[in-house]
N, C-alpha and C. Protein backbone atom coordinates (compact mmCIF):
# COMPACT_ATOMS: atom_id res chain seq x y z
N UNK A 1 68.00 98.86 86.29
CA UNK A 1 68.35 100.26 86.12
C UNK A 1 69.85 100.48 86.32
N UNK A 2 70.36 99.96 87.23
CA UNK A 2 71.78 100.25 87.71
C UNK A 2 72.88 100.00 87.13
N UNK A 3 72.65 98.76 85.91
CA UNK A 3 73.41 97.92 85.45
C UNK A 3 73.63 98.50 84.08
N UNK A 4 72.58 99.58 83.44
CA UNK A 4 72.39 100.09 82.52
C UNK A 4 73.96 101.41 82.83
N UNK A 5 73.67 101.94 83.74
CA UNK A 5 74.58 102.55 84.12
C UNK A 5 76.45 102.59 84.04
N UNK A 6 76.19 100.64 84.33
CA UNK A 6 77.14 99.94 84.51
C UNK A 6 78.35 99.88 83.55
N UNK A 7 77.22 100.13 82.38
CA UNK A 7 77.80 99.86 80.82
C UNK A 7 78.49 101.02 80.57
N UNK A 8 78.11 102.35 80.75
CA UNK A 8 78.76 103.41 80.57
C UNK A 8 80.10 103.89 81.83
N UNK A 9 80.14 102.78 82.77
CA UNK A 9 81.42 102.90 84.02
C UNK A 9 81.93 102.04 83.40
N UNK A 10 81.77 100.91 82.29
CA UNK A 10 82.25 100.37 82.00
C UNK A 10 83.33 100.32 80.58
N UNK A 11 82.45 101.57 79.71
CA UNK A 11 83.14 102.11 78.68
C UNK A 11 84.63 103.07 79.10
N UNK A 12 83.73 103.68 80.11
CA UNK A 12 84.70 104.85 80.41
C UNK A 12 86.11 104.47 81.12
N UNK A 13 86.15 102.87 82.03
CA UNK A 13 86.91 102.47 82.23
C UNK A 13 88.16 102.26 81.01
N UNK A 14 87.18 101.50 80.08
CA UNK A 14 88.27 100.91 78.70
C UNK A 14 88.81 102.67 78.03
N UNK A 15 88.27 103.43 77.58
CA UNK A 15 89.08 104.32 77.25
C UNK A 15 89.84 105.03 77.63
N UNK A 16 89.58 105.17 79.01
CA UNK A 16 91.19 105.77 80.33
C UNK A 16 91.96 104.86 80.00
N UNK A 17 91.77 103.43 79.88
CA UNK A 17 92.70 102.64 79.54
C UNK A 17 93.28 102.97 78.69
N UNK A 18 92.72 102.88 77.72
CA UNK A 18 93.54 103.46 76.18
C UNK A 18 94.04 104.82 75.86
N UNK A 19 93.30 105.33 77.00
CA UNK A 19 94.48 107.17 76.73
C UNK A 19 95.89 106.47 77.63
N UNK A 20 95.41 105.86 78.68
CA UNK A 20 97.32 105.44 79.63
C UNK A 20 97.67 105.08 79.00
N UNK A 21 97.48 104.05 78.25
CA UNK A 21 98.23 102.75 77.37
C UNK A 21 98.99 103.66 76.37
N UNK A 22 98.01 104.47 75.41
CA UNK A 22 98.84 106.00 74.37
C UNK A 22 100.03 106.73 74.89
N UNK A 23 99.59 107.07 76.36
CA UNK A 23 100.89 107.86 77.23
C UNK A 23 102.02 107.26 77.51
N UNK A 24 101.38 106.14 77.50
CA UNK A 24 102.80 105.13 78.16
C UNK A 24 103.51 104.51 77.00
N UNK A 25 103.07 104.21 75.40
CA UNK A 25 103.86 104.16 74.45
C UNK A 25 104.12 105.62 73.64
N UNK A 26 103.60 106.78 74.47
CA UNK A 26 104.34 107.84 73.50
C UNK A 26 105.47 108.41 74.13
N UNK A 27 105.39 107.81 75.53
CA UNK A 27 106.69 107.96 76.36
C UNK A 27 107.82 107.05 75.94
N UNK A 28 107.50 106.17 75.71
CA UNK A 28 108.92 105.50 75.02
C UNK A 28 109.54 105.64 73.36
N UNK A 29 108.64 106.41 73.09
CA UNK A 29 109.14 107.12 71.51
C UNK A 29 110.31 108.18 72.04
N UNK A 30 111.39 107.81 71.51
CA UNK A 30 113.11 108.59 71.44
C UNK A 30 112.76 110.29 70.85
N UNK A 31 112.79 111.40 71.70
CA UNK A 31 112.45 112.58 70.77
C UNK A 31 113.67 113.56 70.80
N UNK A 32 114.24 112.72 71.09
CA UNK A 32 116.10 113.63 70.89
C UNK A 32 116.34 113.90 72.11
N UNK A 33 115.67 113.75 73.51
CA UNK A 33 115.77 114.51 74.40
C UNK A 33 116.11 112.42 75.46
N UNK A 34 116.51 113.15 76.43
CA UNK A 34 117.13 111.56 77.38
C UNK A 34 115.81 111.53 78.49
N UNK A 35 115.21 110.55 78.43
CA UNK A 35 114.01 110.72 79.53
C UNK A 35 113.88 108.65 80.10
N UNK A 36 114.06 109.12 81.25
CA UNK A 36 113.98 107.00 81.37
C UNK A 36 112.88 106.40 80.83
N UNK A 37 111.87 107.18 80.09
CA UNK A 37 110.39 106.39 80.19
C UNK A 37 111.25 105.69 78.71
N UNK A 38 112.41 105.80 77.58
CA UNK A 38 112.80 105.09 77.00
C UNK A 38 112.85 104.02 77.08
N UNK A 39 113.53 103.86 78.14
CA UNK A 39 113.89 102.08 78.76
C UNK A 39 112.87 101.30 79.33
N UNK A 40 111.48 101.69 79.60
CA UNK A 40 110.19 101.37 80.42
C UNK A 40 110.47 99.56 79.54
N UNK A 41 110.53 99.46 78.80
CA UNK A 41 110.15 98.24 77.86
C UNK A 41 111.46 97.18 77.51
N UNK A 42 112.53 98.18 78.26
CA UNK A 42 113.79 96.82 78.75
C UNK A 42 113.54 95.95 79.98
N UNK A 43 113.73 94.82 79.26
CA UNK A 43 113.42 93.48 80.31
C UNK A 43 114.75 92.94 80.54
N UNK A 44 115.64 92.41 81.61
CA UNK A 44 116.96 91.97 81.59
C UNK A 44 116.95 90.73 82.58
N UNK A 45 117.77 90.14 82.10
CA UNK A 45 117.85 88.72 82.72
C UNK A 45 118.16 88.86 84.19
N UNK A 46 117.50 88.09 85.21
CA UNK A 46 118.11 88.27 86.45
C UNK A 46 117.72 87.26 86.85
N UNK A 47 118.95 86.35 87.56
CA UNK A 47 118.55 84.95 88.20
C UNK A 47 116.86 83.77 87.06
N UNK A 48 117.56 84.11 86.28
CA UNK A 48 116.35 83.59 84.84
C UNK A 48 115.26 83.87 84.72
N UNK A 49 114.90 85.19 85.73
CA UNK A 49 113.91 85.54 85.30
C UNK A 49 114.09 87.15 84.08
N UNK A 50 112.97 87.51 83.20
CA UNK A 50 113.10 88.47 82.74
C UNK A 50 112.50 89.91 83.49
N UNK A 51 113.10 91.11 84.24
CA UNK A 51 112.44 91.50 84.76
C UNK A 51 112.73 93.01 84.15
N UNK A 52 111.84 94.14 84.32
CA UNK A 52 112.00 95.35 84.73
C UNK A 52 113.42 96.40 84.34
N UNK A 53 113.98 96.76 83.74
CA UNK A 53 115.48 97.66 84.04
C UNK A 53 115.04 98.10 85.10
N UNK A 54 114.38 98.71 85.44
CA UNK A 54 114.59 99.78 86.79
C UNK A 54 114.07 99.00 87.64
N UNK A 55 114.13 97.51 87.91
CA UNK A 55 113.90 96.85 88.92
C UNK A 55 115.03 96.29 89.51
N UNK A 56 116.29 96.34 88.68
CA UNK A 56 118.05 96.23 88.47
C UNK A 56 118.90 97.22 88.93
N UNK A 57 118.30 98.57 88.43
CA UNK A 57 119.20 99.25 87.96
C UNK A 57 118.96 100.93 88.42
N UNK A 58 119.29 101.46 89.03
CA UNK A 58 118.43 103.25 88.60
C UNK A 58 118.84 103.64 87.32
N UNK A 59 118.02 104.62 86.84
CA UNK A 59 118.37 104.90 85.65
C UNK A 59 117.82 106.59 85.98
N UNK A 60 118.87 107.55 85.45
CA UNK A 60 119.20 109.28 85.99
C UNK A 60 119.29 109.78 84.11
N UNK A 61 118.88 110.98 84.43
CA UNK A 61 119.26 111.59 83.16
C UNK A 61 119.69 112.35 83.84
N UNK A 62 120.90 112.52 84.02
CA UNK A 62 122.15 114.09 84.13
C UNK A 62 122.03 115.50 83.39
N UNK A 63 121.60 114.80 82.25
CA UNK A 63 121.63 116.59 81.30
C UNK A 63 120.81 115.84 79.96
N UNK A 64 120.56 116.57 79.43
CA UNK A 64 119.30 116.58 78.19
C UNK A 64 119.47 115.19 77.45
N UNK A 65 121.20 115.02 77.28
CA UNK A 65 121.38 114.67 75.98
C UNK A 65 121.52 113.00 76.19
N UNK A 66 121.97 112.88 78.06
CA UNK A 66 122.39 111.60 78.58
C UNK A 66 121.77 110.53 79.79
N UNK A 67 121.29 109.38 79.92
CA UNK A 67 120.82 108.22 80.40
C UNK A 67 121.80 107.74 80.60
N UNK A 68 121.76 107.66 82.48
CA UNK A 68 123.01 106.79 83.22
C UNK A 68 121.98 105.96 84.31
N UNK A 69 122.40 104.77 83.77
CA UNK A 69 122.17 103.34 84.46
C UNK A 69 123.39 102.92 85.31
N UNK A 70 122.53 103.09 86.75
CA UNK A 70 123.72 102.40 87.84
C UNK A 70 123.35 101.07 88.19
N UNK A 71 123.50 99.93 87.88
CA UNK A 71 123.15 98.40 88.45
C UNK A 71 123.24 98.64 89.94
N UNK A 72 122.52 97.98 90.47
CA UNK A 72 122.61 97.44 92.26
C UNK A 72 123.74 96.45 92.69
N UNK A 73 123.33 95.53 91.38
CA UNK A 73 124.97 94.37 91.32
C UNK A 73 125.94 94.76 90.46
N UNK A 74 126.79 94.95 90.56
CA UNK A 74 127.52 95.23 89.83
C UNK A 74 127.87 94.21 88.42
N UNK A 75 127.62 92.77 89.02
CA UNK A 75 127.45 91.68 88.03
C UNK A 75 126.69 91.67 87.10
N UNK A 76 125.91 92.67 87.05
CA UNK A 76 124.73 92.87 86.04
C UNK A 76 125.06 93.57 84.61
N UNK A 77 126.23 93.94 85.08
CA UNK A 77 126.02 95.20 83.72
C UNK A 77 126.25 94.27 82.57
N UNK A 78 126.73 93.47 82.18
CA UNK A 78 126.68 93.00 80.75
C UNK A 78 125.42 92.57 81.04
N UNK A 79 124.47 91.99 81.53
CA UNK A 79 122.94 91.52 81.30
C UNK A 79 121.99 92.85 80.68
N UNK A 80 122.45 93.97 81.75
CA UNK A 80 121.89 95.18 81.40
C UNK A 80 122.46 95.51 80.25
N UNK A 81 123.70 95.72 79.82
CA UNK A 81 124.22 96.03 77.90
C UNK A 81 123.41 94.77 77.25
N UNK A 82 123.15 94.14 77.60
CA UNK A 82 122.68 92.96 76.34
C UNK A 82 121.10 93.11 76.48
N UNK A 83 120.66 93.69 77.41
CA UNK A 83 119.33 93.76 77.09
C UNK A 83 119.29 95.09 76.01
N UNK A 84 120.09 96.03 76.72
CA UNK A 84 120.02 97.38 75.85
C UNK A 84 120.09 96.76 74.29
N UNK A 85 121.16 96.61 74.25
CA UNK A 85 121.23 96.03 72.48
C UNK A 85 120.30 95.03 71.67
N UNK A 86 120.00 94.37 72.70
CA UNK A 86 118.81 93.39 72.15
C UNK A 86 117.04 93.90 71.78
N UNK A 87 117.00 95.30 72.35
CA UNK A 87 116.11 96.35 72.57
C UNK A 87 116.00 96.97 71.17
N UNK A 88 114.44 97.44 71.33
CA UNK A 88 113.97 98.28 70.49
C UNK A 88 114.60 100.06 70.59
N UNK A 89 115.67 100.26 71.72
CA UNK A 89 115.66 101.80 71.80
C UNK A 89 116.21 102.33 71.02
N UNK A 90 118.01 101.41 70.34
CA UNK A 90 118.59 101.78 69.27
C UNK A 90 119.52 102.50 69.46
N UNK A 91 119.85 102.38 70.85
CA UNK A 91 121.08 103.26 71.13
C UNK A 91 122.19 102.16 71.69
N UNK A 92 123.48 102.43 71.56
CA UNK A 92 124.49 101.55 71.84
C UNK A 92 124.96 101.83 73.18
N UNK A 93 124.88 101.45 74.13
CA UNK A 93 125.68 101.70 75.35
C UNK A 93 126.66 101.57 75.69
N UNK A 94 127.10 102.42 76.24
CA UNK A 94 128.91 102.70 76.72
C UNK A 94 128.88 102.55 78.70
N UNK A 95 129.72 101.57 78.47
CA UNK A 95 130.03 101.03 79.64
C UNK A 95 131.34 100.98 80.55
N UNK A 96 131.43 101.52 81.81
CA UNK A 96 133.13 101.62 82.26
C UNK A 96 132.88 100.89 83.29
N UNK A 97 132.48 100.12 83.27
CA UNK A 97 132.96 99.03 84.08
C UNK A 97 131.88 99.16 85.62
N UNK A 98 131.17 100.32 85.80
CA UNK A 98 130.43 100.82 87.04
C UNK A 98 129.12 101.47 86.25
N UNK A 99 128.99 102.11 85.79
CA UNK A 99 127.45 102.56 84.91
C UNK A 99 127.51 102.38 83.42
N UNK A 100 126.24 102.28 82.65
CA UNK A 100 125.91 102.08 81.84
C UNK A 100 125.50 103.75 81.25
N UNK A 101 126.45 104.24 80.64
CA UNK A 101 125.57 105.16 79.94
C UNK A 101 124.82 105.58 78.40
N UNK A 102 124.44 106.01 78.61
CA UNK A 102 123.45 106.29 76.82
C UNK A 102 123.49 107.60 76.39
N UNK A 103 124.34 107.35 75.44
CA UNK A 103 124.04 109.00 74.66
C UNK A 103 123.13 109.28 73.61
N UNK A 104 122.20 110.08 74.06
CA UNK A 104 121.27 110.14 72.82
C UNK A 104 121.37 110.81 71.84
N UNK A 105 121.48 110.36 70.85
CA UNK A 105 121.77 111.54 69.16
C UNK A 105 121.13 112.10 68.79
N UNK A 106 121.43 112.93 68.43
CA UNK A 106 120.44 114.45 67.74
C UNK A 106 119.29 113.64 66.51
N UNK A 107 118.22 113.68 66.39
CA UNK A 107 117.44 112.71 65.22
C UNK A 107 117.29 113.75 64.19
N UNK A 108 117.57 113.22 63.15
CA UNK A 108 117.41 114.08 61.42
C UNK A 108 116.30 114.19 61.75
N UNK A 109 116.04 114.93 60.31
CA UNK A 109 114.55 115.30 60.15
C UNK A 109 114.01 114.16 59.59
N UNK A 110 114.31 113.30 58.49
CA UNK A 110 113.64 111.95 58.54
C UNK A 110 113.26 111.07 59.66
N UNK A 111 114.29 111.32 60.27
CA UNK A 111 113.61 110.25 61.72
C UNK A 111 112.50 111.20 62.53
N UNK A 112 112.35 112.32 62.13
CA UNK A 112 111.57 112.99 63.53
C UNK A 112 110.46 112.33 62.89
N UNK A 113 110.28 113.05 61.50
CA UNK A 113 108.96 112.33 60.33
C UNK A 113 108.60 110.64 60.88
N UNK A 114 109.38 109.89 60.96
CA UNK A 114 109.18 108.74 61.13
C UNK A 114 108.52 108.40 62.70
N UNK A 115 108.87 109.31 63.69
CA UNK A 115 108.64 108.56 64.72
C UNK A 115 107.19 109.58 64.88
N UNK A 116 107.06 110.68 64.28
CA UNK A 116 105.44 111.50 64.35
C UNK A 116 104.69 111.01 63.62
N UNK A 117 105.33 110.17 62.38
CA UNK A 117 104.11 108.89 61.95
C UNK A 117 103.79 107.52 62.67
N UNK A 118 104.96 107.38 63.39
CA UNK A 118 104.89 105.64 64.35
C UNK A 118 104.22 106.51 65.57
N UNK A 119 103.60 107.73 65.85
CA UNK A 119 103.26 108.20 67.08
C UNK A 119 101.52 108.74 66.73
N UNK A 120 101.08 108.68 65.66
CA UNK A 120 100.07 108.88 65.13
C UNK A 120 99.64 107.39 64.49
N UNK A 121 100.19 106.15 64.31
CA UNK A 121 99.99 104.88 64.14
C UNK A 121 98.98 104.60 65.48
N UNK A 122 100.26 104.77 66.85
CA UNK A 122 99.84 104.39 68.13
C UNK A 122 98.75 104.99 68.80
N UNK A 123 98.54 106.47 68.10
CA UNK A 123 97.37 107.49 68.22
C UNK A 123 95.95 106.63 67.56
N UNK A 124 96.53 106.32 66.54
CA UNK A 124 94.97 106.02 65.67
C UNK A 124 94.29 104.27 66.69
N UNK A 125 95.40 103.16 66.87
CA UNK A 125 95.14 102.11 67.53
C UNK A 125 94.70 102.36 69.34
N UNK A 126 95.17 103.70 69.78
CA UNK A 126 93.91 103.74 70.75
C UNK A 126 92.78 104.40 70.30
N UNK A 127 92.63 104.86 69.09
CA UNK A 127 91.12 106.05 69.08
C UNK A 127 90.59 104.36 68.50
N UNK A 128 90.62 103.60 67.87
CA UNK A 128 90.12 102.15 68.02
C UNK A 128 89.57 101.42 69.02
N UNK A 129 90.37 101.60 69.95
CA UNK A 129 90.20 100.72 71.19
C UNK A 129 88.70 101.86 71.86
N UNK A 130 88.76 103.06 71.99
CA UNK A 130 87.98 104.35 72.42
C UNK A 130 86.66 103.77 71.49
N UNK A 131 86.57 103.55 70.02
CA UNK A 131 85.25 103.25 69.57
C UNK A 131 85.10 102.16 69.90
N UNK A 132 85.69 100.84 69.56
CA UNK A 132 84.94 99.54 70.10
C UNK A 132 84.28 99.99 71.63
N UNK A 133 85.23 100.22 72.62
CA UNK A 133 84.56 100.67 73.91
C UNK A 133 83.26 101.26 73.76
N UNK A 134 82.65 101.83 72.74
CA UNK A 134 81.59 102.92 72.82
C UNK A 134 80.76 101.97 72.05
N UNK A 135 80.66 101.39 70.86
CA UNK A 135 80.22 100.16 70.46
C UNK A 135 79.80 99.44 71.31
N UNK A 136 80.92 99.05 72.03
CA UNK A 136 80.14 97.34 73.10
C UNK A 136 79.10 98.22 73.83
N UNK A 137 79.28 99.28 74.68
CA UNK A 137 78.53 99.81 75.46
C UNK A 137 76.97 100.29 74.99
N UNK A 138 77.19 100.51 73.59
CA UNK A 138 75.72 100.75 73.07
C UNK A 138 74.91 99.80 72.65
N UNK A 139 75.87 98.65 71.90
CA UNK A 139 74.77 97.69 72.33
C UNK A 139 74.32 97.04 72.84
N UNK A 140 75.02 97.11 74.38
CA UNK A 140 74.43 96.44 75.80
C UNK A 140 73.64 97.23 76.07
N UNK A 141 73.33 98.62 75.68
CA UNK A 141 72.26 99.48 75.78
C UNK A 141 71.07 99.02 75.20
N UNK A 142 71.09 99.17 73.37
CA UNK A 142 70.13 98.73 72.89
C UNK A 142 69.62 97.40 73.27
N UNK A 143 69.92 96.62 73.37
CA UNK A 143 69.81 94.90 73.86
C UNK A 143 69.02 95.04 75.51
N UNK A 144 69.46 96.06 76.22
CA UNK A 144 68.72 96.14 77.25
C UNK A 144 67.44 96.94 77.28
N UNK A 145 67.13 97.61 75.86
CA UNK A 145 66.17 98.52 75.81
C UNK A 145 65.23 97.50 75.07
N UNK A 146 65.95 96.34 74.39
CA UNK A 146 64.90 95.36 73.67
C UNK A 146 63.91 94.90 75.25
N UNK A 147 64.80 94.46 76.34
CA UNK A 147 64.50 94.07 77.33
C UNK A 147 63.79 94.51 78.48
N UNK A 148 63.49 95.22 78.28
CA UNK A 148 62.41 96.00 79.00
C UNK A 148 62.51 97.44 79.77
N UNK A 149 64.34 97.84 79.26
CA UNK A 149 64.20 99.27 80.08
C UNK A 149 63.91 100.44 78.63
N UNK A 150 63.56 101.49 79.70
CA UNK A 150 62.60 102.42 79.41
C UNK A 150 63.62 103.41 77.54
N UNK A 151 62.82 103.59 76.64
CA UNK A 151 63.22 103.74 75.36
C UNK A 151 64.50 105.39 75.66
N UNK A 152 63.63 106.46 76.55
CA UNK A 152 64.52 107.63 76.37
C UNK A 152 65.55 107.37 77.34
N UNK A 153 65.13 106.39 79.15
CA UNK A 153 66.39 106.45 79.42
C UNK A 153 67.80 105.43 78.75
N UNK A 154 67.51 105.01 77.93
CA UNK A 154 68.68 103.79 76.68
C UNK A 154 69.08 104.97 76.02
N UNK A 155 68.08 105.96 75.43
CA UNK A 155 68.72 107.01 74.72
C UNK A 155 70.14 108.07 75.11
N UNK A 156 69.42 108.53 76.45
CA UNK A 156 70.27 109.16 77.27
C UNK A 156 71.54 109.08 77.73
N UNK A 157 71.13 107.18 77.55
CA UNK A 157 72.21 106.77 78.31
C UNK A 157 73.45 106.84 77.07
N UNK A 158 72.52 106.45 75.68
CA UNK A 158 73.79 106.37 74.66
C UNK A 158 74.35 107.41 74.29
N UNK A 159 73.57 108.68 74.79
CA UNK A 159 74.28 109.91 74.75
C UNK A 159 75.26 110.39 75.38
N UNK A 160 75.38 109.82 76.92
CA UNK A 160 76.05 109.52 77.57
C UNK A 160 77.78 109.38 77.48
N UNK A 161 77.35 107.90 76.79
CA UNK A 161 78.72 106.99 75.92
C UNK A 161 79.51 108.02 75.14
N UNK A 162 78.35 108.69 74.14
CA UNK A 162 79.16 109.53 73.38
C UNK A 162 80.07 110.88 73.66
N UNK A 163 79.44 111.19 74.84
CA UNK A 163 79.74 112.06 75.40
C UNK A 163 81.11 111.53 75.84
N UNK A 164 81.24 111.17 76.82
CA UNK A 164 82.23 110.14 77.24
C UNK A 164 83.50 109.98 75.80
N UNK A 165 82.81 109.25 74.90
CA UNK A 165 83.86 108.96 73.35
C UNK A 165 84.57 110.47 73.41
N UNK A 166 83.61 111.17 72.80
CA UNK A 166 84.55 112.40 72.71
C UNK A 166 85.27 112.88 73.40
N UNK A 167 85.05 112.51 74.64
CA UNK A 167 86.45 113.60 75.66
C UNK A 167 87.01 112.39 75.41
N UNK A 168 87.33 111.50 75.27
CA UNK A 168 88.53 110.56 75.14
C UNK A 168 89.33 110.73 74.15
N UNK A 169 88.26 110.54 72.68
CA UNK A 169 89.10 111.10 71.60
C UNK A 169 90.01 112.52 71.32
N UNK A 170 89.60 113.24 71.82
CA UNK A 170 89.78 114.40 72.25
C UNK A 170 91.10 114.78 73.28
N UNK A 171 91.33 113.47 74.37
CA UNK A 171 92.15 113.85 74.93
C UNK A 171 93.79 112.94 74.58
N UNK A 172 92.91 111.94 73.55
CA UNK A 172 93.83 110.93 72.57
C UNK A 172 95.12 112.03 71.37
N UNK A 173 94.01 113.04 70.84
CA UNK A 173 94.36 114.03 70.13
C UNK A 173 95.34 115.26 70.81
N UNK A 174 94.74 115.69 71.93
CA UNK A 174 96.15 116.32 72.26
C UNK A 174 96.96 116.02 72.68
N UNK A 175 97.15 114.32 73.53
CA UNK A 175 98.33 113.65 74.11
C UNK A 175 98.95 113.78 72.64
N UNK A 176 98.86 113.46 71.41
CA UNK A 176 99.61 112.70 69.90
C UNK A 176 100.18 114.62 69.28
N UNK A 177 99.16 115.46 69.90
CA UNK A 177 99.60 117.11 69.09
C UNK A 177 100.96 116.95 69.83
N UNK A 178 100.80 116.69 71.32
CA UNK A 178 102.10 117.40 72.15
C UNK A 178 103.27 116.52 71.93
N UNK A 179 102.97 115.54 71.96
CA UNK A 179 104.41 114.33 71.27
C UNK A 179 104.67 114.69 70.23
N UNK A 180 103.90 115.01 69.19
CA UNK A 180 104.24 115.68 67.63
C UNK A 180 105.26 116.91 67.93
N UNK A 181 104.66 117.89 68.91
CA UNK A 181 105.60 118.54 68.77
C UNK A 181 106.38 118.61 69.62
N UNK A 182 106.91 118.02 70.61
CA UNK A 182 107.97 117.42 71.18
C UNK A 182 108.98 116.84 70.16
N UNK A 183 108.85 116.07 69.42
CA UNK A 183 109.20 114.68 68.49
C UNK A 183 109.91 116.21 67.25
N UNK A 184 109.20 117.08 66.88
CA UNK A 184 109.63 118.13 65.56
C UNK A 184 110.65 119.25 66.56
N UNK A 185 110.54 119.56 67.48
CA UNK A 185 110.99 120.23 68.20
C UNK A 185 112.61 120.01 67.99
N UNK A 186 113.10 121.01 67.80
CA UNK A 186 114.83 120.53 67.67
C UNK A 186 115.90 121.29 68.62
């Protein structure tokens, strides 16, 4: 009986997953505005390992438009510019010798288009991850209803799942509305 249960703590686990996982790459989508969750996905050399920017570095937004990176070592900052440039963020950093700063540019309207379609890409690959989750879980249902548990509570339970699917999808959909309009917002 318990294990039947199990399957649906177990779905619901994977799709929280996949709404964070959505939040945490729609936070690093550039929406004209300076926010550190940009840099979440800079890795920079330190003593050979690849680690963290903000495990280096603080990183402040001062005012809307600007991202200032202070290193701890001061020896760092070309590791920290070369990760920047070697990076997916696309911004060039300006450096005086003590912080790293980033100015972020105003994005055309082609780029807003572009990044509310690369933000509805990342939308659609978790509402994926949300159905397989609901999939595996139903047919560890059915498979356990071959097996001897009871026909309406398998039913219930797959009602359950679905129940479950939808507030996920659902909450997949307004995380991707509010980045949309964040992202068009000028």
């Amino acid at each position: 009986m318990t294990d039947i249960k199990q399957y649906v703590k177990d779905a619901e686990a994977k799709m929280a997953q996949a709404v964070n996982h959505l939040d945490e790459l729609l936070g690093r989508i550039r929406a004209g505005k300076a926010s550190p969750k940009i840099l979440d996905g800079v890795k920079v050399s330190y003593y050979g390992n690849n680690v963290p920017l903000s495990s280096v570095a603080s990183v402040n937004t001062p005012d809307a438009k600007t991202i200032l990176i202070t290193p701890w070592e001061k020896a760092l900052i070309k590791e920290i510019e070369k990760a920047i440039l070697n990076s997916e963020v696309g911004i060039t950093p300006d450096n005086n010798g003590e912080t790293i700063r980033l100015n972020i540019p105003p994005l055309t309207e082609e780029r807003r288009r572009q990044l509310v379609k690369q933000a509805k890409q990342e939308a659609e690959s978790a509402k994926v991850g949300v159905r397989n989750a609901r999939r595996e879980a139903i047919d560890l249902i059915k498979k356990s209803i071959k097996e001897g548990i009871p026909e309406d509570l398998g039913k219930d339970t797959e009602m359950d799942v679905q129940k479950l699917h939808d507030k996920y999808i659902k909450s997949l959909d307004e995380l991707t509305a509010s980045k949309e309009k964040e992202i068009m917002t000028v």
